[in-house]
Protein backbone atom coordinates (compact mmCIF):
# COMPACT_ATOMS: atom_id res chain seq x y z
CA UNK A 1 38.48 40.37 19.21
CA UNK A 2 40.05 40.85 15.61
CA UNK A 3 37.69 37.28 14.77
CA UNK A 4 34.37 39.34 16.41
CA UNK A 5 35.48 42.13 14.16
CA UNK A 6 35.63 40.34 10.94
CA UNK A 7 32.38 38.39 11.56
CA UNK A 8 30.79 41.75 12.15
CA UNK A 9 32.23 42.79 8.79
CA UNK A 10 31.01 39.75 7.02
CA UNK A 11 27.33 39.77 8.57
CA UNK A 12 27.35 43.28 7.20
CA UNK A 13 28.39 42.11 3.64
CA UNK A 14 26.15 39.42 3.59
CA UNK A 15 22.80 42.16 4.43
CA UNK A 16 24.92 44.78 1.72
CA UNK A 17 25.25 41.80 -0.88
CA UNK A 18 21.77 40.66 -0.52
CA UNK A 19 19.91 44.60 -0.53
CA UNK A 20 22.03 45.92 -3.14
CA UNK A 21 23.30 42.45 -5.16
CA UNK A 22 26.99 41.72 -5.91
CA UNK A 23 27.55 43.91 -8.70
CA UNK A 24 26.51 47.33 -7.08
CA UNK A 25 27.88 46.50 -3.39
CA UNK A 26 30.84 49.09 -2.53
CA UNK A 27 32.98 48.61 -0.30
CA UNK A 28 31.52 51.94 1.16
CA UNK A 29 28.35 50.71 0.62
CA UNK A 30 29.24 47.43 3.34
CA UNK A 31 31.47 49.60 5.77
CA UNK A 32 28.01 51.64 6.28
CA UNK A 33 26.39 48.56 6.94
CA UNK A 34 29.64 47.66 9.52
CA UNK A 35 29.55 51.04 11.09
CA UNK A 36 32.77 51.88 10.08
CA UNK A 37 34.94 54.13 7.91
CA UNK A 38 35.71 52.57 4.26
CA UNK A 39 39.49 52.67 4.86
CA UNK A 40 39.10 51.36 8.03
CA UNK A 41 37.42 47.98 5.84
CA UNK A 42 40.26 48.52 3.77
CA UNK A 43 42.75 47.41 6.41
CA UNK A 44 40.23 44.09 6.78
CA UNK A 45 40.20 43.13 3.17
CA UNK A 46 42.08 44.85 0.21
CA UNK A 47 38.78 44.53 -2.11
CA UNK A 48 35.13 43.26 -2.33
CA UNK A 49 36.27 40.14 -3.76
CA UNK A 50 38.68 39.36 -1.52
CA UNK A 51 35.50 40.20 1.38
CA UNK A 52 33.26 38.16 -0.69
CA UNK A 53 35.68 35.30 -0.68
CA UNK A 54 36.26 35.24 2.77
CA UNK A 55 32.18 35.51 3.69
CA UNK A 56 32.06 32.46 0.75
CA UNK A 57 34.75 30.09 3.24
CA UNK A 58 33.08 31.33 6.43
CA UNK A 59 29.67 29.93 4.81
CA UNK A 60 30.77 26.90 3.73
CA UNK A 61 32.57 25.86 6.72
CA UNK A 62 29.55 26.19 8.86
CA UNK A 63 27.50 25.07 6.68
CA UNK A 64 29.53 21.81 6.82
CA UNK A 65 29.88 21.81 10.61
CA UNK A 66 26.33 21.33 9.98
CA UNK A 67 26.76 18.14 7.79
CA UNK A 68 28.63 16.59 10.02
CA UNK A 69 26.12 16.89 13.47
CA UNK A 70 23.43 15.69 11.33
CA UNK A 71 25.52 12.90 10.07
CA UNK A 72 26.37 12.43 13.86
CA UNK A 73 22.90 11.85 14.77
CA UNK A 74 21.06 8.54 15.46
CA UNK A 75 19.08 6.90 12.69
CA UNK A 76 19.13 5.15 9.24
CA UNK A 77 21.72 6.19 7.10
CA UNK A 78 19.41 7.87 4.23
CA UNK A 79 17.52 9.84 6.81
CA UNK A 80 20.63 10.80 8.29
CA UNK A 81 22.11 11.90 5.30
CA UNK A 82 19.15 13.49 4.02
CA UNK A 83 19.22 15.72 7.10
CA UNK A 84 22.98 16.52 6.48
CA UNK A 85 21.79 18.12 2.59
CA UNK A 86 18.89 19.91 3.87
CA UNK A 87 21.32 21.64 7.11
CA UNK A 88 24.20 22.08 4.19
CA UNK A 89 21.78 23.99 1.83
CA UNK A 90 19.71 25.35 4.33
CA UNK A 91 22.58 27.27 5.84
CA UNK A 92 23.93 28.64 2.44
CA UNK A 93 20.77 29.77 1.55
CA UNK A 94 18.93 30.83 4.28
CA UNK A 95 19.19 34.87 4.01
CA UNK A 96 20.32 34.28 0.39
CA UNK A 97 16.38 33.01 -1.04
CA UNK A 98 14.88 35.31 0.62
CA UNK A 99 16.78 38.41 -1.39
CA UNK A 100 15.48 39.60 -4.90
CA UNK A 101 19.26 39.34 -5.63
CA UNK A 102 19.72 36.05 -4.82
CA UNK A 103 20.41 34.74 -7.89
CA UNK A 104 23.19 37.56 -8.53
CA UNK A 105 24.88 36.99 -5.05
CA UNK A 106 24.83 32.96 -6.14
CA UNK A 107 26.01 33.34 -9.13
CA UNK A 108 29.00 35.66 -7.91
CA UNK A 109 29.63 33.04 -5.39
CA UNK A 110 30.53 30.61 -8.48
CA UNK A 111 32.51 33.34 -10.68
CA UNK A 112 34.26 35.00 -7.18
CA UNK A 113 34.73 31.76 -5.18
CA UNK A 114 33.96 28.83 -7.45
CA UNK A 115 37.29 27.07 -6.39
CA UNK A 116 35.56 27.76 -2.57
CA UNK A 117 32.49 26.11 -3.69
CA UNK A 118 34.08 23.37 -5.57
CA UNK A 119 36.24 22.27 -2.32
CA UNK A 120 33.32 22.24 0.29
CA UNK A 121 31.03 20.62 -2.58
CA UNK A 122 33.89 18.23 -2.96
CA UNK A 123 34.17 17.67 1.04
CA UNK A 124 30.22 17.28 1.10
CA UNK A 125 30.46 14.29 -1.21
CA UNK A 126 33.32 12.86 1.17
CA UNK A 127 31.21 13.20 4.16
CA UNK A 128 27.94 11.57 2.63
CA UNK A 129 29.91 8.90 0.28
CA UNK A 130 31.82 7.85 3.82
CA UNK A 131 28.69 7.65 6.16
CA UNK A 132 26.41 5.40 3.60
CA UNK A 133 30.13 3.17 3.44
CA UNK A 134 30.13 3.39 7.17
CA UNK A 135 26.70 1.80 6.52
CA UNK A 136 27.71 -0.58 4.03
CA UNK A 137 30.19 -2.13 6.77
CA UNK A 138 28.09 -2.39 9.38
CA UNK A 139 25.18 -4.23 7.17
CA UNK A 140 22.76 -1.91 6.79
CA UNK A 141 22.80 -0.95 2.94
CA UNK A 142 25.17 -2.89 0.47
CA UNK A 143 26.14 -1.43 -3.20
CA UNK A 144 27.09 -4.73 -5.11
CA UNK A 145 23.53 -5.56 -6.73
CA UNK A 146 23.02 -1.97 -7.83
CA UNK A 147 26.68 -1.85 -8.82
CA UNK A 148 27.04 1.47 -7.07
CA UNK A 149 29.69 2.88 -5.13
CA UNK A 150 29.10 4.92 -2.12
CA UNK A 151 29.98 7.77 -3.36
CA UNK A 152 27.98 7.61 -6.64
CA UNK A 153 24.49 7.01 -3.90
CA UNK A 154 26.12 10.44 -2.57
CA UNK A 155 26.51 12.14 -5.88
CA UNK A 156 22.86 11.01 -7.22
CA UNK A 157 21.60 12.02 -3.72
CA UNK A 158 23.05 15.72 -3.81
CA UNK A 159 21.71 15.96 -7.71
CA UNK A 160 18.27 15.17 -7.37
CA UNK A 161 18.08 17.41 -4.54
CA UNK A 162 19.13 20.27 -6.42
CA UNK A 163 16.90 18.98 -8.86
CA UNK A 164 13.76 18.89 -6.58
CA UNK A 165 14.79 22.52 -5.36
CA UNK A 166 14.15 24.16 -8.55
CA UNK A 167 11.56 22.51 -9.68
CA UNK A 168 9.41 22.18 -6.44
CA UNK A 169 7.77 25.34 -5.63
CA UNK A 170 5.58 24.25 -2.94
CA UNK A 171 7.34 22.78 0.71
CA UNK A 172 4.50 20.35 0.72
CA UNK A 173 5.35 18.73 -2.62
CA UNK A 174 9.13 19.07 -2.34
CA UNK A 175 8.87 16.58 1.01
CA UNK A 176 6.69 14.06 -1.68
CA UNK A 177 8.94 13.76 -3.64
CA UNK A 178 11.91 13.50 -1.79
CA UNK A 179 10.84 10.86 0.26
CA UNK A 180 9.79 9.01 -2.35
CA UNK A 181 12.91 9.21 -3.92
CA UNK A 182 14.84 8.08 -0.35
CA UNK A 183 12.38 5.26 -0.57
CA UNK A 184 13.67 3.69 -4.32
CA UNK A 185 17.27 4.53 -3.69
CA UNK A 186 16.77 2.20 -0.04
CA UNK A 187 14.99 -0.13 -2.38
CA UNK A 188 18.02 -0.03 -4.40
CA UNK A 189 20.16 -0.14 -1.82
CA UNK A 190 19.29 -2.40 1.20
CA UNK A 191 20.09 -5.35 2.30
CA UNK A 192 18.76 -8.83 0.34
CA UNK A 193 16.68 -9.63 3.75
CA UNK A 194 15.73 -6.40 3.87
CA UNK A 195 14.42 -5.40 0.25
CA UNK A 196 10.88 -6.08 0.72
CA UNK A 197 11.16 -4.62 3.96
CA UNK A 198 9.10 -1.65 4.63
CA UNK A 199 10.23 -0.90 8.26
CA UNK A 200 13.35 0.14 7.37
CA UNK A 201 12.90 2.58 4.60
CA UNK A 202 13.26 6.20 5.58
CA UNK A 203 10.17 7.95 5.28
């Protein structure tokens, strides 16, 4: 019951966050939003930041329950992990983009809860870097002729995806480019008897 209650709190500071933006949120402002009395919130959290921190861990962890059932899923391993960015950044972000505070609530989330954001960025790398070296085992990419390391295909994965974000407006052209990007780094990465291989590229 006290979890139901907190969620409830958090859902409500989420909708606060994103209507009002970080900086002019009170905490009376998100126990309206909760349907509750402020000092009632105040025996939930001691202070916005300490709510925004907690909404921050909540996000994160789901968004990397996410990560891992897409990386759980059948398929190539780029596809696979492809799917695992797109749930990861799709859950942070869903009610966030479509705010005209977005920006403000992300950029709280790295002042209030960078060392959050660092951590689940950190365990997002470990979770891609040890699915393409799952990969790598079993045959179906190898790293030694681009001199790569598993977690370096993770890191230049995650960074041209945030690249593609910004600079992407339309849906359309952000799938274009992605793909073809998925399609050099299998180049890059396949198998020698698979390299001029087009069946097995993701697409």
């Amino acid at each position: 019951m006290a979890d139901d209650r907190t969620g409830h709190i958090l859902d409500a500071a989420l909708t606060a966050f994103c209507q009002y933006g970080y900086g002019k949120t009170t905490m009376q402002d998100i126990a309206r939003a909760a349907g509750m009395s402020r000092a009632a919130l105040y025996l939930h959290f001691p202070s916005k930041e300490d709510l925004f921190r907690a909404g921050s861990r909540r996000a994160h962890s789901r968004a990397l329950g996410e990560v891992d059932t897409a990386l759980a899923q059948q398929g190539d391993v780029l596809s696979r992990v492809d799917a695992a960015m797109t749930a990861y950044f799709g859950g942070l972000l869903a009610q966030i983009s479509s705010s005209v505070h977005g920006g403000e609530v992300l950029g709280a989330s790295l002042d209030v809860a960078g060392d959050i954001v660092s951590e689940a960025h950190a365990a997002l790398v470990a979770r891609l870097a040890g699915a393409l070296q799952t990969a790598a085992t079993a045959g179906e990419v190898q790293f030694s002729t681009s001199g790569a390391t598993a977690e370096d295909i993770a890191l230049l994965l995650l960074a041209v995806a945030d690249g593609l974000r910004k600079t992407s407006a339309a849906p359309q052209s952000l799938q274009q480019r992605k793909a073809l990007f998925l399609r050099l780094v299998h180049a890059g990465i396949a198998p020698v008897d698979q390299a001029h291989s087009d069946g097995n590229a993701p697409s």
